[in-house]
C-alpha atoms as a PDB file:
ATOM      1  CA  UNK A   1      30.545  17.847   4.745  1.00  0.00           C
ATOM      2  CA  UNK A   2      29.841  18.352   8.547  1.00  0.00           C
ATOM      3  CA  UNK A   3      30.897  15.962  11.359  1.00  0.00           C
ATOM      4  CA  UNK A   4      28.917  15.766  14.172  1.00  0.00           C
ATOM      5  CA  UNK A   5      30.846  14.538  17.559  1.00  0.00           C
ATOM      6  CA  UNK A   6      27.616  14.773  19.612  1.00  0.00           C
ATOM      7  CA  UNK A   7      25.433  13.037  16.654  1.00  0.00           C
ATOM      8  CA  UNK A   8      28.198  10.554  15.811  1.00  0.00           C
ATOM      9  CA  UNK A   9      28.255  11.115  12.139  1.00  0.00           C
ATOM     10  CA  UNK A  10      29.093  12.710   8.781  1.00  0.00           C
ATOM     11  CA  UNK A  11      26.577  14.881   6.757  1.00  0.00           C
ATOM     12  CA  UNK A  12      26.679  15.986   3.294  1.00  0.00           C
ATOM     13  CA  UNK A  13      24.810  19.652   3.318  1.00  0.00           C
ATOM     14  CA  UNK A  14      24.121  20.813  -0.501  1.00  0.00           C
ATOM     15  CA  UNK A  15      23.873  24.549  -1.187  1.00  0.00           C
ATOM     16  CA  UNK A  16      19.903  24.142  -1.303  1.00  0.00           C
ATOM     17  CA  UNK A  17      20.257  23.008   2.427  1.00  0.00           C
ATOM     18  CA  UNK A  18      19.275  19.353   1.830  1.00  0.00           C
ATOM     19  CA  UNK A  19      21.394  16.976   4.768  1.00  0.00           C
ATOM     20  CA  UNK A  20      22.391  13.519   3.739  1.00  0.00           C
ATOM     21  CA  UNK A  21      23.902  11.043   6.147  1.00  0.00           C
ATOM     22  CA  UNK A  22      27.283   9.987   4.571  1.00  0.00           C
ATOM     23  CA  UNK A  23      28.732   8.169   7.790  1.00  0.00           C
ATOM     24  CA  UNK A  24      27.017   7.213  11.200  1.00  0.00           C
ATOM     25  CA  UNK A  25      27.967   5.684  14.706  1.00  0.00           C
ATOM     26  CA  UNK A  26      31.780   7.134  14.134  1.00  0.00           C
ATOM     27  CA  UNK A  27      32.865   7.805  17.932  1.00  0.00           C
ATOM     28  CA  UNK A  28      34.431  11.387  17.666  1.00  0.00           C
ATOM     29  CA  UNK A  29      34.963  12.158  14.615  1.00  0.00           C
ATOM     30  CA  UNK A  30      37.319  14.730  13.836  1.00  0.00           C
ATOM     31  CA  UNK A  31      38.449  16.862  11.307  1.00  0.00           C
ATOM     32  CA  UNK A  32      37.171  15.099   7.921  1.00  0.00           C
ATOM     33  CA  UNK A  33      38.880  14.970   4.744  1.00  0.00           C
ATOM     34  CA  UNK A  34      37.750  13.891   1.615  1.00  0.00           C
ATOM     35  CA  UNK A  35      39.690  11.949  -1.291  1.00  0.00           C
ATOM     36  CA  UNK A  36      38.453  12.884  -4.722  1.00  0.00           C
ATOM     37  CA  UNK A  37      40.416  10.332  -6.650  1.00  0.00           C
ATOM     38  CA  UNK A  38      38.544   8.007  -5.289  1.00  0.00           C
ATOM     39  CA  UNK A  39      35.884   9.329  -4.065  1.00  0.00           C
ATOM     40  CA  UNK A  40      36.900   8.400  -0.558  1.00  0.00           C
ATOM     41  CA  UNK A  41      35.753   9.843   2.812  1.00  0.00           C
ATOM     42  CA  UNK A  42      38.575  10.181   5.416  1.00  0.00           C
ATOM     43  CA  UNK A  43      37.221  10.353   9.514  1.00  0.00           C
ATOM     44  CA  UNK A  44      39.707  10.355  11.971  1.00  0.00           C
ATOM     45  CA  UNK A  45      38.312   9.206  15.210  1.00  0.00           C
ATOM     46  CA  UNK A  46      40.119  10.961  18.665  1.00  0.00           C
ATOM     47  CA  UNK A  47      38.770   8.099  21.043  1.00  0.00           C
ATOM     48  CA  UNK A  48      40.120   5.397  18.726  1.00  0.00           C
ATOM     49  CA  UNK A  49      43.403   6.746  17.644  1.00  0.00           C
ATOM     50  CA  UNK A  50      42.199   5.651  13.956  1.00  0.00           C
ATOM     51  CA  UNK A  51      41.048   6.946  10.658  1.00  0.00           C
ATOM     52  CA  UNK A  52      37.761   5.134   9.237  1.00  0.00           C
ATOM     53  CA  UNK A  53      37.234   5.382   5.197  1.00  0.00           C
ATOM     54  CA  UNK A  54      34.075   5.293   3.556  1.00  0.00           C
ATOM     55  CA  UNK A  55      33.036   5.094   0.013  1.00  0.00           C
ATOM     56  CA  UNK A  56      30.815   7.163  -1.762  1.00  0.00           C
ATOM     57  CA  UNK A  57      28.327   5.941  -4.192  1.00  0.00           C
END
């Protein structure tokens, strides 16, 4: 997973190089963690002070 502060989103890049658009219109988002018990995406946005999860299908 890439995030994209200029972009203002997440991307999921497989290992075939395919990019998927996990998150979008998160204002800075930082360094991006992911939860895999439930399947969770973590952003923590600097300009905000805040963390924004997002499910995964």
């Amino acid at each position: 997973m890439v995030a994209s502060q200029l972009g203002r989103n997440v991307y999921r890049v497989s290992a075939t190089g395919v990019i998927t658009e996990l998150a979008k219109e998160i204002p800075v988002p930082a360094a991006i963690g992911y939860d895999t018990k439930r399947n969770r995406l973590l952003i923590p946005q600097i300009a905000l002070s805040s963390v924004t999860m997002v499910d995964l299908p």
